[in-house]
PDB file of N, CA and C in Angstrom:
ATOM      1  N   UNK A   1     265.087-110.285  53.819  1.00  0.00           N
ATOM      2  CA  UNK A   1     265.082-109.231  52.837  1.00  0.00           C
ATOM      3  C   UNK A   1     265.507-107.931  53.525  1.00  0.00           C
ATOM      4  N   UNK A   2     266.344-107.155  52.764  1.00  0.00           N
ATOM      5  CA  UNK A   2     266.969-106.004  53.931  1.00  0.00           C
ATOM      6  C   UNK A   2     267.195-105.006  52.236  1.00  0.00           C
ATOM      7  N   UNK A   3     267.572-103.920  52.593  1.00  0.00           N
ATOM      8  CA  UNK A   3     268.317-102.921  51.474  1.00  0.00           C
ATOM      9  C   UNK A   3     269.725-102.617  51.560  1.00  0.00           C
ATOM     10  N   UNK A   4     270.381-103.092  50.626  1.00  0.00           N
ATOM     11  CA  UNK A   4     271.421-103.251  50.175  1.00  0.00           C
ATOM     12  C   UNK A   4     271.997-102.419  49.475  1.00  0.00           C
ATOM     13  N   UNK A   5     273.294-101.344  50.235  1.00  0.00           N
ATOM     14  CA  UNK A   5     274.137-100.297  49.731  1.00  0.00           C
ATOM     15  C   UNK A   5     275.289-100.422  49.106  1.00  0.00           C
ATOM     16  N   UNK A   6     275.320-100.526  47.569  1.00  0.00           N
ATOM     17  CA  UNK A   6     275.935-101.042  46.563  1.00  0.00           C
ATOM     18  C   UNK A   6     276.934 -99.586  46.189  1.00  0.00           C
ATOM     19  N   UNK A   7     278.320 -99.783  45.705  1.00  0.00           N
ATOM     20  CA  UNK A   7     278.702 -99.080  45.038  1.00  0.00           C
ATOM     21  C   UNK A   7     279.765 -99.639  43.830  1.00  0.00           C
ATOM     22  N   UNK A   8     280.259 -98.435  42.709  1.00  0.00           N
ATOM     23  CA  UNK A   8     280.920 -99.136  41.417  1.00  0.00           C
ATOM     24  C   UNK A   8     281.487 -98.084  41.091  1.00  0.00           C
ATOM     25  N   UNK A   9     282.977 -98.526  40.895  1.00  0.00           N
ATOM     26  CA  UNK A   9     283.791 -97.509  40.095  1.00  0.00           C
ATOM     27  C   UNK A   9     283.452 -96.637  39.395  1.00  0.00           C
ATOM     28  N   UNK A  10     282.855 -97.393  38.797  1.00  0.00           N
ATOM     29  CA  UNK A  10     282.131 -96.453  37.015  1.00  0.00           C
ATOM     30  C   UNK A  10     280.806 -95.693  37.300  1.00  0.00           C
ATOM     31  N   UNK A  11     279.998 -97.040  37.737  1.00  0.00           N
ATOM     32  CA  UNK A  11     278.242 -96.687  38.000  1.00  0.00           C
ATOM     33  C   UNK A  11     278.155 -95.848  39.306  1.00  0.00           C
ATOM     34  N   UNK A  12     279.300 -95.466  40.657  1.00  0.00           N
ATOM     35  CA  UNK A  12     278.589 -94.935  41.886  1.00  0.00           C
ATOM     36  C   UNK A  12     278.144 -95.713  42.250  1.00  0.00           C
ATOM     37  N   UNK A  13     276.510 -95.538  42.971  1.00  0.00           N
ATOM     38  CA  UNK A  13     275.983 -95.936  44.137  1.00  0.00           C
ATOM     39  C   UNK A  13     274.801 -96.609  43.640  1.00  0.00           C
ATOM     40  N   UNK A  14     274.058 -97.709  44.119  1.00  0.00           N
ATOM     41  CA  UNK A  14     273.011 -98.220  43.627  1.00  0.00           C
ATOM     42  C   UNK A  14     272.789 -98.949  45.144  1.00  0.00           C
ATOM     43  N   UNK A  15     271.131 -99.237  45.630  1.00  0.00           N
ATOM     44  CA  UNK A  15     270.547 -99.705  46.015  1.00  0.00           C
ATOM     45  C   UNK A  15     269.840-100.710  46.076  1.00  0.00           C
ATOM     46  N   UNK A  16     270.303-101.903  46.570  1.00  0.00           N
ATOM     47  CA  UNK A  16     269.653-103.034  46.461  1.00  0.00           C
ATOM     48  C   UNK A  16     268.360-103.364  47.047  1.00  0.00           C
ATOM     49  N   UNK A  17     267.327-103.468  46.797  1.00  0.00           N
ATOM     50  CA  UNK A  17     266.119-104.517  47.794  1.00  0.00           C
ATOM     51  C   UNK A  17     265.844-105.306  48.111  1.00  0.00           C
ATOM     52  N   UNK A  18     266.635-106.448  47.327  1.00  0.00           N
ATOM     53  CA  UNK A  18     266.642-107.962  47.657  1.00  0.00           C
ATOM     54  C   UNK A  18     268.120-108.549  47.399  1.00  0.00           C
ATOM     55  N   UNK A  19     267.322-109.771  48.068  1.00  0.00           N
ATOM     56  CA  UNK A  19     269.041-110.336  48.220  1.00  0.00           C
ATOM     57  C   UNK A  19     269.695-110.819  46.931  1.00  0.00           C
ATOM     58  N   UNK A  20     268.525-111.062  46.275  1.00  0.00           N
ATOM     59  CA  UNK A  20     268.948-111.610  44.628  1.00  0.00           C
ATOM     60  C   UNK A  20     269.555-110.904  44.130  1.00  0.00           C
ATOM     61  N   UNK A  21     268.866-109.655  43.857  1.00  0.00           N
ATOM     62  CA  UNK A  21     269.794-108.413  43.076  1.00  0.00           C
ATOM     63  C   UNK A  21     270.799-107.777  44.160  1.00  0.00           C
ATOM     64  N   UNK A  22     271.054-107.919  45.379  1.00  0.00           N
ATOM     65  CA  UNK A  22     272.218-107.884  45.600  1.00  0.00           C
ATOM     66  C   UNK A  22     273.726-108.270  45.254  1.00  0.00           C
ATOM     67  N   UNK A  23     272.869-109.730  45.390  1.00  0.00           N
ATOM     68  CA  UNK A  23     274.340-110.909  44.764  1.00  0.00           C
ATOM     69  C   UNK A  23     274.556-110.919  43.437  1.00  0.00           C
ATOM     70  N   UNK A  24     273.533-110.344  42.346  1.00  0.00           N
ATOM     71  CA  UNK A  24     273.625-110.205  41.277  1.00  0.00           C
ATOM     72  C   UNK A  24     274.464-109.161  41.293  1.00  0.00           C
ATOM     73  N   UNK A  25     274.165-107.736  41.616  1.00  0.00           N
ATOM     74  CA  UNK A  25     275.150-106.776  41.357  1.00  0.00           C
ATOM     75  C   UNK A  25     276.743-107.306  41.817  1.00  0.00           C
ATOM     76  N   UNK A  26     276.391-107.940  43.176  1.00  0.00           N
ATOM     77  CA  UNK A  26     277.882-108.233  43.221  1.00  0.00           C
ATOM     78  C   UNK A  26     279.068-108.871  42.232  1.00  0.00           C
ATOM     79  N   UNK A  27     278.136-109.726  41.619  1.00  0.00           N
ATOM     80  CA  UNK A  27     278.740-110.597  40.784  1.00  0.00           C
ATOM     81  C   UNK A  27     279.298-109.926  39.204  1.00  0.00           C
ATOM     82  N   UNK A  28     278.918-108.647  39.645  1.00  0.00           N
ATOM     83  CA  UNK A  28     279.125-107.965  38.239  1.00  0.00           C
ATOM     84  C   UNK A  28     279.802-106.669  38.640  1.00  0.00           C
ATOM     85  N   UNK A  29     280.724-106.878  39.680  1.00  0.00           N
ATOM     86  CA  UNK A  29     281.470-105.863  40.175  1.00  0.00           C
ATOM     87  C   UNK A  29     281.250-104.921  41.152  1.00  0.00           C
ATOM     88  N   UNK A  30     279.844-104.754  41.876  1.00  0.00           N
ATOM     89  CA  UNK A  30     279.523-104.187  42.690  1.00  0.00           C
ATOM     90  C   UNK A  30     280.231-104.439  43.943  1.00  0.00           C
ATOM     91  N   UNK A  31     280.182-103.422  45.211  1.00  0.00           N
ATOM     92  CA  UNK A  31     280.874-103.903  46.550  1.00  0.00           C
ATOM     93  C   UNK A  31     279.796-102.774  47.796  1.00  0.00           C
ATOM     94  N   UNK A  32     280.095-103.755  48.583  1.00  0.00           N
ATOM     95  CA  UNK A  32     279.047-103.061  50.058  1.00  0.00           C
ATOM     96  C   UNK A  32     279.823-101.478  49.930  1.00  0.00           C
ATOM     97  N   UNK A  33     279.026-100.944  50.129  1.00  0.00           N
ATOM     98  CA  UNK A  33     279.208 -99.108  50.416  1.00  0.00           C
ATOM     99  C   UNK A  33     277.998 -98.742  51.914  1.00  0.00           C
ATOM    100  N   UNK A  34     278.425 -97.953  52.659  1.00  0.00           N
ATOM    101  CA  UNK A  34     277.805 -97.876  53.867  1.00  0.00           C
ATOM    102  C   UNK A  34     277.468 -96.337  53.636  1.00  0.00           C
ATOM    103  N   UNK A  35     276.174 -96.100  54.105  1.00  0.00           N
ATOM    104  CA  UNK A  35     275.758 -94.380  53.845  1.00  0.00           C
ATOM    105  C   UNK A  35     276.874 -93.689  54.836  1.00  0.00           C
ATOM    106  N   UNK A  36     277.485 -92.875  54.375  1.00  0.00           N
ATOM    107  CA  UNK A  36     278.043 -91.968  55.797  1.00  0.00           C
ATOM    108  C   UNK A  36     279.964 -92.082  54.882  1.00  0.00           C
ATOM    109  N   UNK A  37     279.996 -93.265  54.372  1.00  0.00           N
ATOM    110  CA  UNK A  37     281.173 -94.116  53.689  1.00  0.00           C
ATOM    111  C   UNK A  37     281.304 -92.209  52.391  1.00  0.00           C
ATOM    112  N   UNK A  38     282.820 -92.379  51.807  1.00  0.00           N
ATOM    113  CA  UNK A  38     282.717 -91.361  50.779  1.00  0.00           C
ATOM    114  C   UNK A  38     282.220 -91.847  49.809  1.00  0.00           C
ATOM    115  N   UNK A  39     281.460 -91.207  48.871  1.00  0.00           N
ATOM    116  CA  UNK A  39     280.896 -91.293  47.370  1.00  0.00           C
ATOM    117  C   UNK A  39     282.049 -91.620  46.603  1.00  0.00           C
ATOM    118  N   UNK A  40     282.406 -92.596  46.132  1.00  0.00           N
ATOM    119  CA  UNK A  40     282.940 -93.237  45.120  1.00  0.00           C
ATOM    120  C   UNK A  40     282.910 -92.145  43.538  1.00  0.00           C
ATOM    121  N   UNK A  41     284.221 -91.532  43.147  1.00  0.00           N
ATOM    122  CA  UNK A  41     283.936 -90.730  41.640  1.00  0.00           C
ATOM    123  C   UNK A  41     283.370 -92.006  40.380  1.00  0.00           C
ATOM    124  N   UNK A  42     282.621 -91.058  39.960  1.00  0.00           N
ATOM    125  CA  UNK A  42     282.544 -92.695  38.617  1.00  0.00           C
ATOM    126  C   UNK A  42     283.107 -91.847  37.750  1.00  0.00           C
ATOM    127  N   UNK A  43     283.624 -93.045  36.796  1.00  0.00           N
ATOM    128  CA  UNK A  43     284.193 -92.421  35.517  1.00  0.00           C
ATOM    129  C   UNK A  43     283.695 -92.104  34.550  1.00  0.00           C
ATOM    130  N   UNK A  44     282.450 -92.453  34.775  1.00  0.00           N
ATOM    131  CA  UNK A  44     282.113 -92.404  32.788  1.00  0.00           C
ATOM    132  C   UNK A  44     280.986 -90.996  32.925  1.00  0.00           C
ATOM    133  N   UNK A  45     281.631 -90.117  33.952  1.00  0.00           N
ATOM    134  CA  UNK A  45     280.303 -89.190  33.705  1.00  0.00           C
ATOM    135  C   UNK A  45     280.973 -88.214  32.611  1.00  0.00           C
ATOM    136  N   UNK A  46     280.358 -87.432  31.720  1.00  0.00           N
ATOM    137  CA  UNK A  46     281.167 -86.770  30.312  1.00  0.00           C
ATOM    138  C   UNK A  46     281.358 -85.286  30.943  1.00  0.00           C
ATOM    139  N   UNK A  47     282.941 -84.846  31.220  1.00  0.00           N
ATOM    140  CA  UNK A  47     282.888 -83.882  31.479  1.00  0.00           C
ATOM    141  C   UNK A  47     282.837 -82.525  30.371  1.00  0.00           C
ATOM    142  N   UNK A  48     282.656 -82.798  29.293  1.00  0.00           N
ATOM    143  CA  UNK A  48     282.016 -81.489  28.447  1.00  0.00           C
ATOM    144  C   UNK A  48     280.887 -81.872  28.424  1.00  0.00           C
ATOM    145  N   UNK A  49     279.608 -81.891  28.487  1.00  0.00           N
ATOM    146  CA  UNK A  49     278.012 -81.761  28.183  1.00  0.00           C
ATOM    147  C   UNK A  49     277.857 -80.777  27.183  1.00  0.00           C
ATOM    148  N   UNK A  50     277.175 -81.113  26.025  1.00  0.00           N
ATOM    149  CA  UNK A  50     276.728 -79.831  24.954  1.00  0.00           C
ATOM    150  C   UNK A  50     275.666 -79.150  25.945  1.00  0.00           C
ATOM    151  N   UNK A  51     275.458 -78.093  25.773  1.00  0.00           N
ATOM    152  CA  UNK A  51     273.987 -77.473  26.246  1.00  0.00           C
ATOM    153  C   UNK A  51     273.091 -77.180  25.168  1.00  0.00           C
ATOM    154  N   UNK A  52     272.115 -78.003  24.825  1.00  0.00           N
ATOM    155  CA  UNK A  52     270.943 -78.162  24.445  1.00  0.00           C
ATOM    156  C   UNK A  52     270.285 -76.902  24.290  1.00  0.00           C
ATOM    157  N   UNK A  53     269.805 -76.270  23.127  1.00  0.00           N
ATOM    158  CA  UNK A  53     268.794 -74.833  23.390  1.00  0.00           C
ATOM    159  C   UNK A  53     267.221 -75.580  23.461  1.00  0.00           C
ATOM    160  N   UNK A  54     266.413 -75.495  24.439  1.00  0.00           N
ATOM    161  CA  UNK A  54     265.142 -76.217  23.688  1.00  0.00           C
ATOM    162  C   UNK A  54     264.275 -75.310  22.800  1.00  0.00           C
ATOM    163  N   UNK A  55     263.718 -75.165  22.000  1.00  0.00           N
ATOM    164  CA  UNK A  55     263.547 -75.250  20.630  1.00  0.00           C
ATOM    165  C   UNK A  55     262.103 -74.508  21.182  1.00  0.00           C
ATOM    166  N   UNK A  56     261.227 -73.519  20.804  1.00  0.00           N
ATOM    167  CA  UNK A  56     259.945 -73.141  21.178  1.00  0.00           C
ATOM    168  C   UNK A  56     259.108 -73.653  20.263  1.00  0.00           C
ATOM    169  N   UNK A  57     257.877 -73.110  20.020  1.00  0.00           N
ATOM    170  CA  UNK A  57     256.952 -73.786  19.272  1.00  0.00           C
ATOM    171  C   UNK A  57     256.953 -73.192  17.852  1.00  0.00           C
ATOM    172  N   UNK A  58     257.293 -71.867  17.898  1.00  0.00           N
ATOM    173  CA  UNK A  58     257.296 -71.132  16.771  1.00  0.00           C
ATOM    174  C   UNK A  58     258.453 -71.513  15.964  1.00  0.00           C
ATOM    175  N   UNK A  59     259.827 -71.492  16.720  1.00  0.00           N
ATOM    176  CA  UNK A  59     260.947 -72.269  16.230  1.00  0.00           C
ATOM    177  C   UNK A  59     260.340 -73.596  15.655  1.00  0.00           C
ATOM    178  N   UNK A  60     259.982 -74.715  16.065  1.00  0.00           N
ATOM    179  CA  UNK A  60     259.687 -75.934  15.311  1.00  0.00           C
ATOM    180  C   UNK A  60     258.540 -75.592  14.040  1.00  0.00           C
ATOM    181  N   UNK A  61     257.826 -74.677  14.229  1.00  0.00           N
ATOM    182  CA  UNK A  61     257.108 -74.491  13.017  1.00  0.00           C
ATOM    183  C   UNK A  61     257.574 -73.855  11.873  1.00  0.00           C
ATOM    184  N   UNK A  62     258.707 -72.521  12.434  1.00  0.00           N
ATOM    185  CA  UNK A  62     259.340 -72.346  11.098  1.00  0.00           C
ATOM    186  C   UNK A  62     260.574 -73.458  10.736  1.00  0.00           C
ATOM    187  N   UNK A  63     260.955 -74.320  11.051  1.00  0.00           N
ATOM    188  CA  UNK A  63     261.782 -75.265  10.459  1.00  0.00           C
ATOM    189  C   UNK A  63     260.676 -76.522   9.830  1.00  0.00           C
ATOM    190  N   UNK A  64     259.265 -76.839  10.539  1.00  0.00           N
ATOM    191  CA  UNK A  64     258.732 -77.334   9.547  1.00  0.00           C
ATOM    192  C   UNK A  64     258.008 -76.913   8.151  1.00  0.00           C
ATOM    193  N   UNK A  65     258.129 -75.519   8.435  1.00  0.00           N
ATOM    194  CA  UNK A  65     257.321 -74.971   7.000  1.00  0.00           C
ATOM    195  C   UNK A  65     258.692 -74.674   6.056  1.00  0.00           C
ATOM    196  N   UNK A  66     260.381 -74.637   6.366  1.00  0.00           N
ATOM    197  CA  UNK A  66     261.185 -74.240   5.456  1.00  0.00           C
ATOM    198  C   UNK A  66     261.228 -76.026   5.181  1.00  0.00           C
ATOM    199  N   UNK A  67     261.261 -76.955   5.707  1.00  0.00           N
ATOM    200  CA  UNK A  67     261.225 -78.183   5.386  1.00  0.00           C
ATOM    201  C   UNK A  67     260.154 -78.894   4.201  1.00  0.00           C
ATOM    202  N   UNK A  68     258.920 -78.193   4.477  1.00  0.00           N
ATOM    203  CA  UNK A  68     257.811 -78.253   3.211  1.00  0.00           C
ATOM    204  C   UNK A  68     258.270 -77.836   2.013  1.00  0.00           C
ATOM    205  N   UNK A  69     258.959 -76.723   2.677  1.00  0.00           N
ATOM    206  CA  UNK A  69     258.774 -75.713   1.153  1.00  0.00           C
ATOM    207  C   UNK A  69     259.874 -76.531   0.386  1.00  0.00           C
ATOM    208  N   UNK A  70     261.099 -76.981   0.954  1.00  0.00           N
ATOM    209  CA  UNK A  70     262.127 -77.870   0.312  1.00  0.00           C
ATOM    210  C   UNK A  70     261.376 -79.001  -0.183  1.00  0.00           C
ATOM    211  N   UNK A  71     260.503 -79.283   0.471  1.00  0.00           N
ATOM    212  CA  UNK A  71     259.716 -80.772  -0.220  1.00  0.00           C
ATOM    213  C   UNK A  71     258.837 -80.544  -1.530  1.00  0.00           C
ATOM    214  N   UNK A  72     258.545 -79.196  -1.322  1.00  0.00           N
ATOM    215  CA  UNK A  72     257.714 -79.391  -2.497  1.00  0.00           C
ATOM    216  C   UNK A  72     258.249 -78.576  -3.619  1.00  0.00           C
ATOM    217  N   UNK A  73     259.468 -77.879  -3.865  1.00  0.00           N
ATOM    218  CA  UNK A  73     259.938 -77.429  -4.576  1.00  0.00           C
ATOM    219  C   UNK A  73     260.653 -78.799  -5.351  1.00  0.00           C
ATOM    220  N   UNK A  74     261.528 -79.877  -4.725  1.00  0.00           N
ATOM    221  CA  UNK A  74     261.810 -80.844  -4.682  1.00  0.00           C
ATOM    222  C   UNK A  74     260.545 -81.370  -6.054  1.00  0.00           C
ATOM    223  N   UNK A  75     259.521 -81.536  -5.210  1.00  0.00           N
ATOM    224  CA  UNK A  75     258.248 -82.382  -5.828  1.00  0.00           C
ATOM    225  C   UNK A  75     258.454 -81.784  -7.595  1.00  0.00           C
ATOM    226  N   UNK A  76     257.837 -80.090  -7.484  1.00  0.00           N
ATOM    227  CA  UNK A  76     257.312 -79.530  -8.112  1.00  0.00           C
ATOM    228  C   UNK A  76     259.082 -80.061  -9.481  1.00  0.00           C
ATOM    229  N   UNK A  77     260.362 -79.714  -9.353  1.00  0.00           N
ATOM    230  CA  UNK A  77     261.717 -80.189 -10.473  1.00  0.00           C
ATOM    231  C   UNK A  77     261.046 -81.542 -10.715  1.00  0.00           C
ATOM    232  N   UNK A  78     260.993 -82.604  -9.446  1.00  0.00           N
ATOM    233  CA  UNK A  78     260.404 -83.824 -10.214  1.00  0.00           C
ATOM    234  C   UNK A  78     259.617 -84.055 -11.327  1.00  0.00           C
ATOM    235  N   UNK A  79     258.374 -83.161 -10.912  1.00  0.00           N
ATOM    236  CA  UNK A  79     257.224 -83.537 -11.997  1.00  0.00           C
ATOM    237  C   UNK A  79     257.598 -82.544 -13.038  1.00  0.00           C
ATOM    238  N   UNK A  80     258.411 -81.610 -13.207  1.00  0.00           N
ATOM    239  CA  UNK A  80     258.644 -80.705 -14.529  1.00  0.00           C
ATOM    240  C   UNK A  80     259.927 -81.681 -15.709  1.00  0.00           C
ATOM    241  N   UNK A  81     260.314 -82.402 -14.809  1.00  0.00           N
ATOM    242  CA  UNK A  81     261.279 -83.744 -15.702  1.00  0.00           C
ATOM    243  C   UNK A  81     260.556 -84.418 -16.385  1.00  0.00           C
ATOM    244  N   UNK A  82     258.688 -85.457 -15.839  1.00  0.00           N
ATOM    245  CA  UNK A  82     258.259 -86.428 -16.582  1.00  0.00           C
ATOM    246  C   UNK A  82     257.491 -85.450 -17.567  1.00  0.00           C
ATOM    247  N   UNK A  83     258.060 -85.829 -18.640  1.00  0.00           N
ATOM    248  CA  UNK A  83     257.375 -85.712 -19.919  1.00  0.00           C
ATOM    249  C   UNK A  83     255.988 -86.521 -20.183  1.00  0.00           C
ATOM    250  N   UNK A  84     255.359 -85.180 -20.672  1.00  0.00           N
ATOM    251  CA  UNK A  84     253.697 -85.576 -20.940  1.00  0.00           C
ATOM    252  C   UNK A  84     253.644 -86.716 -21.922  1.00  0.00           C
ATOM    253  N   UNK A  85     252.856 -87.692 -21.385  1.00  0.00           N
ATOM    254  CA  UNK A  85     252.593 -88.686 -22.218  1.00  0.00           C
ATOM    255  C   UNK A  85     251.493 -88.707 -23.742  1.00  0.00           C
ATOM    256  N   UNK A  86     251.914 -88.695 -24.822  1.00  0.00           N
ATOM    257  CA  UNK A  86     251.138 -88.716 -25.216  1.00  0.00           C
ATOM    258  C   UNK A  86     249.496 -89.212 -25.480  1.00  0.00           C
ATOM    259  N   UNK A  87     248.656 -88.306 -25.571  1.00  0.00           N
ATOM    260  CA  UNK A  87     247.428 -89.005 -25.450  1.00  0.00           C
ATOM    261  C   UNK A  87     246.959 -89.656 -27.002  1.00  0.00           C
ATOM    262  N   UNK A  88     246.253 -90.974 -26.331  1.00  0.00           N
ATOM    263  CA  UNK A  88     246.037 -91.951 -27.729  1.00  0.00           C
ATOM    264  C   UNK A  88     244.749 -91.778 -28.213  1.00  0.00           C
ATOM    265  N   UNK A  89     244.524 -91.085 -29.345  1.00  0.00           N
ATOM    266  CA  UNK A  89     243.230 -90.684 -30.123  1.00  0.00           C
ATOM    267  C   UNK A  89     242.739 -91.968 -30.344  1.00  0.00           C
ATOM    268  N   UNK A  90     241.109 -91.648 -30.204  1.00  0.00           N
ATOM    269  CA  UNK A  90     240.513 -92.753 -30.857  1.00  0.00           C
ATOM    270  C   UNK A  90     240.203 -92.812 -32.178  1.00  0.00           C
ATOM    271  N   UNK A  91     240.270 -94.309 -32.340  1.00  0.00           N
ATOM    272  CA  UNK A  91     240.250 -94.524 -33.912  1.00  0.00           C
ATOM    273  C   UNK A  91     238.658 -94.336 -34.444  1.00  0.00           C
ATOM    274  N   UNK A  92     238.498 -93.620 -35.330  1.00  0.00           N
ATOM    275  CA  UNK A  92     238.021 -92.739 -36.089  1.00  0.00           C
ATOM    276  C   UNK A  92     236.917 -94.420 -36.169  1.00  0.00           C
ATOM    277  N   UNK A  93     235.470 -94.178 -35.963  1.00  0.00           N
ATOM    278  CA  UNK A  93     234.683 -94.712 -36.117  1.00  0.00           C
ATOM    279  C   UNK A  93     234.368 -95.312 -37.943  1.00  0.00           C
ATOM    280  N   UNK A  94     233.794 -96.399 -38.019  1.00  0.00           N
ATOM    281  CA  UNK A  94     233.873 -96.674 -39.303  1.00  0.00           C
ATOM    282  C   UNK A  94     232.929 -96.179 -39.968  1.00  0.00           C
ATOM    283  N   UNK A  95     232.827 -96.260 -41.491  1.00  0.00           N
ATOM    284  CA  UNK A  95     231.444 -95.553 -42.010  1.00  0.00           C
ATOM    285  C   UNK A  95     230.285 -96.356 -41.570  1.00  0.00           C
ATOM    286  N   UNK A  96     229.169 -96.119 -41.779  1.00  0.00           N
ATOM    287  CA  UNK A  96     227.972 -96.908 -41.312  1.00  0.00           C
ATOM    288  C   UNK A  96     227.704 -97.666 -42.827  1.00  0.00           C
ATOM    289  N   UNK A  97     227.090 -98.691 -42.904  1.00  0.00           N
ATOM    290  CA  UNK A  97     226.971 -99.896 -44.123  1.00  0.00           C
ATOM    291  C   UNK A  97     225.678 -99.135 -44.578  1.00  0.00           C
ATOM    292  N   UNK A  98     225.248 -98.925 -45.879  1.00  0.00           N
ATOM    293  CA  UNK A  98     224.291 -98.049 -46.393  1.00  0.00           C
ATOM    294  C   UNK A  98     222.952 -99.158 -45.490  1.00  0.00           C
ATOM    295  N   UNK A  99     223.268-100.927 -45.643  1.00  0.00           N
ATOM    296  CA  UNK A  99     222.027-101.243 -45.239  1.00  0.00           C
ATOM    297  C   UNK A  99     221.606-101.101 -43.732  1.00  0.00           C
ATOM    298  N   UNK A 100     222.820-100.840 -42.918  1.00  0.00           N
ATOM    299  CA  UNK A 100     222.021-100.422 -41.753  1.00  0.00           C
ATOM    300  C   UNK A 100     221.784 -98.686 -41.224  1.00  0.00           C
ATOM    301  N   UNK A 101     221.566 -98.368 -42.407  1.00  0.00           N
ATOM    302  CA  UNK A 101     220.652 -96.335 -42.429  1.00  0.00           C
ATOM    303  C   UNK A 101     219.536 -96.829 -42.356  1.00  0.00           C
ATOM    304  N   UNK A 102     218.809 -95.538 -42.242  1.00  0.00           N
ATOM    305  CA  UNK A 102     217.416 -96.232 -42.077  1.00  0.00           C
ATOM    306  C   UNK A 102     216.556 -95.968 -43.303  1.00  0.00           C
ATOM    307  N   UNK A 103     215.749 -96.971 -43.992  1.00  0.00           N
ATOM    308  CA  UNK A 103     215.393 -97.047 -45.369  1.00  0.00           C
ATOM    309  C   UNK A 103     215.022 -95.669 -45.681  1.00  0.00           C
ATOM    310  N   UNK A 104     214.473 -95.333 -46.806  1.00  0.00           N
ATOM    311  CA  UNK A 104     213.752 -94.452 -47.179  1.00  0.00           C
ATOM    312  C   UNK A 104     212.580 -94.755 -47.065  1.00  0.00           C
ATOM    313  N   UNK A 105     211.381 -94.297 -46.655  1.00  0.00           N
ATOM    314  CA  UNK A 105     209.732 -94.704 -46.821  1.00  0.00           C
ATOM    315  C   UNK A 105     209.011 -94.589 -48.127  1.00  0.00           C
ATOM    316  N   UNK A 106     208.727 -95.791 -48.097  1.00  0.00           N
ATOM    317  CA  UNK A 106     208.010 -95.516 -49.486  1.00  0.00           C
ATOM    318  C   UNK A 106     206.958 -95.699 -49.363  1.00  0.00           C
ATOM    319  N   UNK A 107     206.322 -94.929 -50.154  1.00  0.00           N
ATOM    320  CA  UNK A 107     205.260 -94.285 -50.250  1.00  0.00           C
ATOM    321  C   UNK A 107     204.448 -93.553 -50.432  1.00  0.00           C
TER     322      UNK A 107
END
């Protein structure tokens, strides 16, 4: 077991630790590179990079409270579309049968 100084057109430089993933990288295009040897350019590094602003805390809170307010204005057109359902009256109780009033007392 030894460490193994890998390099790749594309990928640069990589470090092997075993012999497995040595021969593995090899097999997938890798080649011996010796420290001291020149750095290999890779290609795929992107030479425009956007630059990123990172965002503070106050920033993420006012984009989540203009994001609410879109949600619930949103909400609030929704529910002014469903039309009130009508409510179903109850049916009007029947008369009571004279024989179940309660008698008159006689007496």
């Amino acid at each position: 077991m030894g460490v193994y100084y890998l390099q790749h057109p594309i990928h640069g430089i990589h470090v092997a630790t075993t012999d497995v993933e040595a021969n593995a990288c090899k097999s997938n295009g890798w080649t011996d590179w010796k420290p001291g040897d020149t750095v290999p350019v890779s290609y795929n590094k992107p030479q425009d990079v956007p630059v990123v602003k990172a965002k503070s805390a106050a920033d993420e809170v006012a984009e989540l409270k203009a994001q609410m307010a879109a949600l619930l204005a949103r909400l609030d057109a929704a529910e002014s579309k469903v039309e009130d359902k009508p409510v179903k009256k109850a049916a009007a109780a029947p008369a009571v049968p004279d024989f179940l009033k309660d008698p008159k007392p006689q007496g």
